[in-house]
PDB file of N, CA and C in Angstrom:
ATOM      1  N   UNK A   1     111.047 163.253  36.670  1.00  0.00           N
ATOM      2  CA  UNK A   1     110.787 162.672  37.969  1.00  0.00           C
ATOM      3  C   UNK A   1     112.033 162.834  38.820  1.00  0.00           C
ATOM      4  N   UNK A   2     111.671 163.011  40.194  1.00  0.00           N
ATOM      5  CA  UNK A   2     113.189 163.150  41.106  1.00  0.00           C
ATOM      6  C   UNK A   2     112.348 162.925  42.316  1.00  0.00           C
ATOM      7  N   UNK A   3     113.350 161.808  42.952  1.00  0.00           N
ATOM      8  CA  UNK A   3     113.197 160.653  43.944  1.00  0.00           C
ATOM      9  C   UNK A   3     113.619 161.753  45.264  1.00  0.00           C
ATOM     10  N   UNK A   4     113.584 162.325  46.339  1.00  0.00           N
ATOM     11  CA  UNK A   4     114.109 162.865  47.765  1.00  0.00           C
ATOM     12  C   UNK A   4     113.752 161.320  48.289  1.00  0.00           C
ATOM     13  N   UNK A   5     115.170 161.444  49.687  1.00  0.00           N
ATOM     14  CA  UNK A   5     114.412 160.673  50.966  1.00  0.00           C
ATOM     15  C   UNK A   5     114.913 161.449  52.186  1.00  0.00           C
ATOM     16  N   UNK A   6     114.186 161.213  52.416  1.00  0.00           N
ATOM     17  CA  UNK A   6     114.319 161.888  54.437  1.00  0.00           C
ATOM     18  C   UNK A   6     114.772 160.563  55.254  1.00  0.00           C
ATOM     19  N   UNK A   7     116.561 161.064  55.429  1.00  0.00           N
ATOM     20  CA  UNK A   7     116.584 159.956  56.735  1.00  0.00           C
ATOM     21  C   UNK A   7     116.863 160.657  57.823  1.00  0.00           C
ATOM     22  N   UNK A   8     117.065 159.836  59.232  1.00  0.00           N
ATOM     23  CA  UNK A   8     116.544 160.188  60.648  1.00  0.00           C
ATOM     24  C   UNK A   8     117.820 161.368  60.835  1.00  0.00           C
ATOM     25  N   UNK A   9     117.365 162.604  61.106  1.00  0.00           N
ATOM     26  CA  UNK A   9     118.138 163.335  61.979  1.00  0.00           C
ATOM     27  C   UNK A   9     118.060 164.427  60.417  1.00  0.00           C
ATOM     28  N   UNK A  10     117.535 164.410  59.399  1.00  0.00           N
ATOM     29  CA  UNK A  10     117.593 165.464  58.506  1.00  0.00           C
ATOM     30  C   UNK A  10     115.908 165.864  58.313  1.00  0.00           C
ATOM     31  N   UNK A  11     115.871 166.950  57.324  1.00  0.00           N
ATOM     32  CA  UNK A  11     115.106 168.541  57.780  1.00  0.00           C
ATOM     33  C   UNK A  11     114.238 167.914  56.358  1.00  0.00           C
ATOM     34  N   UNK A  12     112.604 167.801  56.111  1.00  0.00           N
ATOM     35  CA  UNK A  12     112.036 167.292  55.197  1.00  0.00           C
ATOM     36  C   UNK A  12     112.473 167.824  53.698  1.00  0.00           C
ATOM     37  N   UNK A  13     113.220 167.299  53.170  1.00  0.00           N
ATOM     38  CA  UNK A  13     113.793 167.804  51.210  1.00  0.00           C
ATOM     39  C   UNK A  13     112.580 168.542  50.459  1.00  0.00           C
ATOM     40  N   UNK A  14     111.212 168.568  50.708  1.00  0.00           N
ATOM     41  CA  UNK A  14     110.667 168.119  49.630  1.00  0.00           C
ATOM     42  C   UNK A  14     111.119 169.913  49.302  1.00  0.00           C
ATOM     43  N   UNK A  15     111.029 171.225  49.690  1.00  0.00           N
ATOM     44  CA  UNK A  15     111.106 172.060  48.767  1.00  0.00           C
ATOM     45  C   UNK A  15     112.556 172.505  48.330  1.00  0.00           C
ATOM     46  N   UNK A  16     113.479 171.191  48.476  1.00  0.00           N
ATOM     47  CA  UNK A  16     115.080 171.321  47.644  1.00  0.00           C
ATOM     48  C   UNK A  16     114.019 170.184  46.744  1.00  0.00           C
ATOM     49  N   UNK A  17     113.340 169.362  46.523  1.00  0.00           N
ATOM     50  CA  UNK A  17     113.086 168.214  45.618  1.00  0.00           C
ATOM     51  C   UNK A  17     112.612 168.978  44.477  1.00  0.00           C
ATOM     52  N   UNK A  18     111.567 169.926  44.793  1.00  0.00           N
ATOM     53  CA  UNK A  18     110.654 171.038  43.767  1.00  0.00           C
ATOM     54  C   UNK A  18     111.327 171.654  43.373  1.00  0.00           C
ATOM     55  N   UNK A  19     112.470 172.258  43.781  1.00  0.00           N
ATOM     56  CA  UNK A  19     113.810 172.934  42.882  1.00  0.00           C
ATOM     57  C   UNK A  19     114.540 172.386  42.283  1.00  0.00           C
ATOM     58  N   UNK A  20     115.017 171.603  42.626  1.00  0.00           N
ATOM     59  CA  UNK A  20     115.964 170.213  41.814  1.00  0.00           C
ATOM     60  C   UNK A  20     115.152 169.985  40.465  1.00  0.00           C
ATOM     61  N   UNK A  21     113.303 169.346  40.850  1.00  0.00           N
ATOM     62  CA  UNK A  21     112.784 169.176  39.832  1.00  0.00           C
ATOM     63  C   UNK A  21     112.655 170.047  38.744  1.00  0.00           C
ATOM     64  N   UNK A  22     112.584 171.761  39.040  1.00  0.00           N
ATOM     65  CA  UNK A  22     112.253 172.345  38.371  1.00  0.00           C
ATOM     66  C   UNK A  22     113.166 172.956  37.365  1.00  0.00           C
ATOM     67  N   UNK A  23     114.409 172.427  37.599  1.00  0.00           N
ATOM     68  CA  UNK A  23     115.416 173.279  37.170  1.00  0.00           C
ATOM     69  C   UNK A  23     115.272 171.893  36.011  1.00  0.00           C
ATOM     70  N   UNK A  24     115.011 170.390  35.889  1.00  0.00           N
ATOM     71  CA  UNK A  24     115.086 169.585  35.062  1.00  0.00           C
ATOM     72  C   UNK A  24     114.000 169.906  34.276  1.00  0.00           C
ATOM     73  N   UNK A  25     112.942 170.207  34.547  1.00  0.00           N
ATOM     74  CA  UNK A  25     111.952 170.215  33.894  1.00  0.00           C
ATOM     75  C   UNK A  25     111.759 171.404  32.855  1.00  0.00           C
ATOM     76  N   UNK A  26     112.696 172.830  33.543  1.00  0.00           N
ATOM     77  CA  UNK A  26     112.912 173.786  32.347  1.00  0.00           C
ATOM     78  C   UNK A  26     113.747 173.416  31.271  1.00  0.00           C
ATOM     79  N   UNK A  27     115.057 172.282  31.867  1.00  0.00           N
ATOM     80  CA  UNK A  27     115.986 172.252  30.804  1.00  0.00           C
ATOM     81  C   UNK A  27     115.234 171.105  29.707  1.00  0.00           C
ATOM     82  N   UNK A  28     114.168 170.580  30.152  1.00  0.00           N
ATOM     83  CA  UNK A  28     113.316 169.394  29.302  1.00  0.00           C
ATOM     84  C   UNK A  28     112.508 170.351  28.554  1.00  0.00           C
ATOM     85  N   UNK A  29     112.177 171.854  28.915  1.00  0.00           N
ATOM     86  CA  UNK A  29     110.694 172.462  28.401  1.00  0.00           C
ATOM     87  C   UNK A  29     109.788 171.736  28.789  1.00  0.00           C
ATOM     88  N   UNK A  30     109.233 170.983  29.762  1.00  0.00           N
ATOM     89  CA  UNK A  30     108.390 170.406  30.616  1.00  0.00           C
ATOM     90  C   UNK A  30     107.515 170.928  31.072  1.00  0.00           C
ATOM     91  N   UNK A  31     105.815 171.374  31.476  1.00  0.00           N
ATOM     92  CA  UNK A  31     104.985 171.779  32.044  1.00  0.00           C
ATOM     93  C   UNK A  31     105.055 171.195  33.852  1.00  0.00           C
ATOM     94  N   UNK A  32     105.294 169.627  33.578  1.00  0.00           N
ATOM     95  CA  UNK A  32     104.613 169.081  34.787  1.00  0.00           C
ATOM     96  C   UNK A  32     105.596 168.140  34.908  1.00  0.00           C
ATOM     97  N   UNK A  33     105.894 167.294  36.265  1.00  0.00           N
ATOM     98  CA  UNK A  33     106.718 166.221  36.761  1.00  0.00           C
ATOM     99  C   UNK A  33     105.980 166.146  38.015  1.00  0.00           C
ATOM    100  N   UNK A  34     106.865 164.911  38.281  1.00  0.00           N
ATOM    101  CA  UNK A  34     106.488 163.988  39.483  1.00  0.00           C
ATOM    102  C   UNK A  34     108.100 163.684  40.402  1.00  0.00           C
ATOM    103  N   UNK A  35     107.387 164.231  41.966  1.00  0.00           N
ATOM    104  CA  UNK A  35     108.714 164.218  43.273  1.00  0.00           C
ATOM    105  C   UNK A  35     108.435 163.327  43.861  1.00  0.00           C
ATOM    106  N   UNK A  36     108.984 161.701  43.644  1.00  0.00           N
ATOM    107  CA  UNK A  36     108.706 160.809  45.183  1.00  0.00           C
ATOM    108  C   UNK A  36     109.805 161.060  45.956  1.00  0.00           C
ATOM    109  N   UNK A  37     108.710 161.031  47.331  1.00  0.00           N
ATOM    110  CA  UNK A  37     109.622 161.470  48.516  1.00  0.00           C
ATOM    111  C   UNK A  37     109.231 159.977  49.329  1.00  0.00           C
ATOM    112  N   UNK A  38     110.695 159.648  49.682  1.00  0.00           N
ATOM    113  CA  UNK A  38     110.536 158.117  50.209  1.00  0.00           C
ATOM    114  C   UNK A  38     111.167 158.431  52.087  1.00  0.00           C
ATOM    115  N   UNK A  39     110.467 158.174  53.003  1.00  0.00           N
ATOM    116  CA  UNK A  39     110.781 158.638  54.102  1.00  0.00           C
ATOM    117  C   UNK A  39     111.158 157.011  54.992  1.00  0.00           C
ATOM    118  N   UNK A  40     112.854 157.257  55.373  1.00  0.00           N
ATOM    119  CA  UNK A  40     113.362 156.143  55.734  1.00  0.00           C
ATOM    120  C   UNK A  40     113.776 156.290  57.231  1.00  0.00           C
ATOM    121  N   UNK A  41     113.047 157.488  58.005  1.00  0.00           N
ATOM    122  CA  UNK A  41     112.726 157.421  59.309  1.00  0.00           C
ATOM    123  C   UNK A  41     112.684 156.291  60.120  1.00  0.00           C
ATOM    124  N   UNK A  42     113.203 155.916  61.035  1.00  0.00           N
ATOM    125  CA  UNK A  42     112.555 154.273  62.104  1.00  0.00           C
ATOM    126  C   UNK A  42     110.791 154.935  62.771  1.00  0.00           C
ATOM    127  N   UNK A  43     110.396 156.343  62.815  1.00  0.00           N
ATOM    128  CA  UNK A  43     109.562 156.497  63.923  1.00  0.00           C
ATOM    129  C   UNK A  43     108.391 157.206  62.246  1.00  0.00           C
ATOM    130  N   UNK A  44     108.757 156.621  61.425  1.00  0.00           N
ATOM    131  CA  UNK A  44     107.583 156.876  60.179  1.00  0.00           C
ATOM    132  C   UNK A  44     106.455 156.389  60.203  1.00  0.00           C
ATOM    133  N   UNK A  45     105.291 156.756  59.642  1.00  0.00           N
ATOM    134  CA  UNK A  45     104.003 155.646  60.017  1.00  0.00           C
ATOM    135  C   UNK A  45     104.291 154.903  58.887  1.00  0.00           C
ATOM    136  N   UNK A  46     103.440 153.756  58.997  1.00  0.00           N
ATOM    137  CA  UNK A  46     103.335 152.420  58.240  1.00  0.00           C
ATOM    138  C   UNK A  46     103.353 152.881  56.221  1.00  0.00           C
ATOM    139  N   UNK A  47     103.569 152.885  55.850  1.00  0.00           N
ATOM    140  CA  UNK A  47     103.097 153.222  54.161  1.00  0.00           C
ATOM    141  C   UNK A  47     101.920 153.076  53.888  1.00  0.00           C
ATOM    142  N   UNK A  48     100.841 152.440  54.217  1.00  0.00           N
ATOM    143  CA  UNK A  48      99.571 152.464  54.078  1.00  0.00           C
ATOM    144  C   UNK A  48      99.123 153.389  54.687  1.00  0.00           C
ATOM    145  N   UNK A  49      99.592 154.369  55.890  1.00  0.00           N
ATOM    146  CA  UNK A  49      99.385 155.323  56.519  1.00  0.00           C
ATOM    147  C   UNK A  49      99.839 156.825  56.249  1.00  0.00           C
ATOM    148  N   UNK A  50     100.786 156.972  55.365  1.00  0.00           N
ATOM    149  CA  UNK A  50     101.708 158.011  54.701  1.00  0.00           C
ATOM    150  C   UNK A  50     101.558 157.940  53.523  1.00  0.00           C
ATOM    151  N   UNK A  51     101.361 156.616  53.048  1.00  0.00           N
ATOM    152  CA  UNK A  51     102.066 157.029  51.303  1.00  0.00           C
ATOM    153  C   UNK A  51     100.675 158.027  50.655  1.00  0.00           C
ATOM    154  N   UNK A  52     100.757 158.661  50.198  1.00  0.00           N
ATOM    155  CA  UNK A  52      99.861 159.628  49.402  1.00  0.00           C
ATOM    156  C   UNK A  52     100.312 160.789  47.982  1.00  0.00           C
ATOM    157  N   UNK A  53      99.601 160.691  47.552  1.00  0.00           N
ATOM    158  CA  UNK A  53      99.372 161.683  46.624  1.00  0.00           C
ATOM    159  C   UNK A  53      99.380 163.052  46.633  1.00  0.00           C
ATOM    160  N   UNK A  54      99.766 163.969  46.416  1.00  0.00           N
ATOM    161  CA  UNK A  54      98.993 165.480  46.487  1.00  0.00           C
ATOM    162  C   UNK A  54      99.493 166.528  45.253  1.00  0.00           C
ATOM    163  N   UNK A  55      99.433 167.766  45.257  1.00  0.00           N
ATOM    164  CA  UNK A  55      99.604 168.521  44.157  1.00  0.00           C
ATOM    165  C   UNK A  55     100.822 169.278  45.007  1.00  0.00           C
ATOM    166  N   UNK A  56     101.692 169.829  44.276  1.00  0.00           N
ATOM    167  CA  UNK A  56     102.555 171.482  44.057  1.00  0.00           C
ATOM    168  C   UNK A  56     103.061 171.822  42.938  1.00  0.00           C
ATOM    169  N   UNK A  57     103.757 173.014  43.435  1.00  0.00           N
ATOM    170  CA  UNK A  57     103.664 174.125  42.262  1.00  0.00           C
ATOM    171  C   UNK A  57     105.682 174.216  42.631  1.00  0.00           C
ATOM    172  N   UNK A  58     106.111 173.969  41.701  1.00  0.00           N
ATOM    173  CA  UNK A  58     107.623 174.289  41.587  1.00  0.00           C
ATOM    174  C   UNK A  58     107.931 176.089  41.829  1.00  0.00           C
ATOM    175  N   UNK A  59     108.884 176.387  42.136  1.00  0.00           N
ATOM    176  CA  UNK A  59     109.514 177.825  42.270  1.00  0.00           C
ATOM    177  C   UNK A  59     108.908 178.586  40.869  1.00  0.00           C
ATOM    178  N   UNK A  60     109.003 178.295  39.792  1.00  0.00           N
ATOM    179  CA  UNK A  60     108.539 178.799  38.544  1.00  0.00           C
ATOM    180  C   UNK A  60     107.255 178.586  37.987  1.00  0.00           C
ATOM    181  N   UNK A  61     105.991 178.076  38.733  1.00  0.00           N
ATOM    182  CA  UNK A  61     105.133 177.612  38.727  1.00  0.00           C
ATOM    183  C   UNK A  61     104.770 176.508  37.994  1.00  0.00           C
ATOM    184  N   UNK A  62     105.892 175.372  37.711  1.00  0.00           N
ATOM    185  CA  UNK A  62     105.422 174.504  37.210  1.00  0.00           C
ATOM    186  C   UNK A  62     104.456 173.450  38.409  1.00  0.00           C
ATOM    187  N   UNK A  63     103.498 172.374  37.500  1.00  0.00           N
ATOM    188  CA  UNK A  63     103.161 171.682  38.458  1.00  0.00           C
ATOM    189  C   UNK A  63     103.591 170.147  38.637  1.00  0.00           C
ATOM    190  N   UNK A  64     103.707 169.866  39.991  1.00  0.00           N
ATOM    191  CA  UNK A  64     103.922 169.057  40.143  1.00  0.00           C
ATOM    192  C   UNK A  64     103.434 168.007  41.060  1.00  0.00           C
ATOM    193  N   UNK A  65     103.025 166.268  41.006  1.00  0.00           N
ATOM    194  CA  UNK A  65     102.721 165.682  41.716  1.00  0.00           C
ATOM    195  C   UNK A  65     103.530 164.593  42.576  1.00  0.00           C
ATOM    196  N   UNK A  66     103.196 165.016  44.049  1.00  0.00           N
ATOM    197  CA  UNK A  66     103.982 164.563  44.604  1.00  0.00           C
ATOM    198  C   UNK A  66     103.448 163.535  45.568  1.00  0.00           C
ATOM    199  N   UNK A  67     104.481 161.973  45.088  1.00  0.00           N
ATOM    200  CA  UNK A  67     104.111 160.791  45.872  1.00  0.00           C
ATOM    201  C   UNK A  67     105.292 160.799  47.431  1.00  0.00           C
ATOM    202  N   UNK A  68     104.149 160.227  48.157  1.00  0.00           N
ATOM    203  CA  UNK A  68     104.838 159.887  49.712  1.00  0.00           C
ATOM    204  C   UNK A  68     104.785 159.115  49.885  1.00  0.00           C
ATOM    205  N   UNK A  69     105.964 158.037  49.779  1.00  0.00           N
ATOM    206  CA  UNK A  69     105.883 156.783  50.303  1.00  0.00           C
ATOM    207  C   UNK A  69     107.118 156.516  51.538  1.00  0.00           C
TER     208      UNK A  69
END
């Protein structure tokens, strides 16, 4: 698992987060992990409005699920 956050005035992490992750997940022999990306923006929508679920695929095709909160 590997936590990104986006604060105000920087460029969205998540595909440094999928590299970061993936480079842990080879040195684990890992198939799959999980990237929460926590967005600490002032102009963010509400968390009931953002936070979500979805799928990707790391640089090496691992997979991975990624929470938005």
């Amino acid at each position: 698992m590997e936590l990104k956050v986006r604060r105000p005035g920087e460029r969205d992490p998540t595909s440094e987060g999928l590299t970061q992750l993936d480079s842990y997940l080879g040195r684990l022999t890992l198939g799959t992990g999980v990237l929460v990306m926590s967005n600490r923006r002032s102009k963010a929508l509400p968390w009931a409005e953002r936070g979500a679920f979805e799928q990707a695929t790391t640089p090496s095709g691992r997979h991975v699920t990624v929470l938005r909160v």
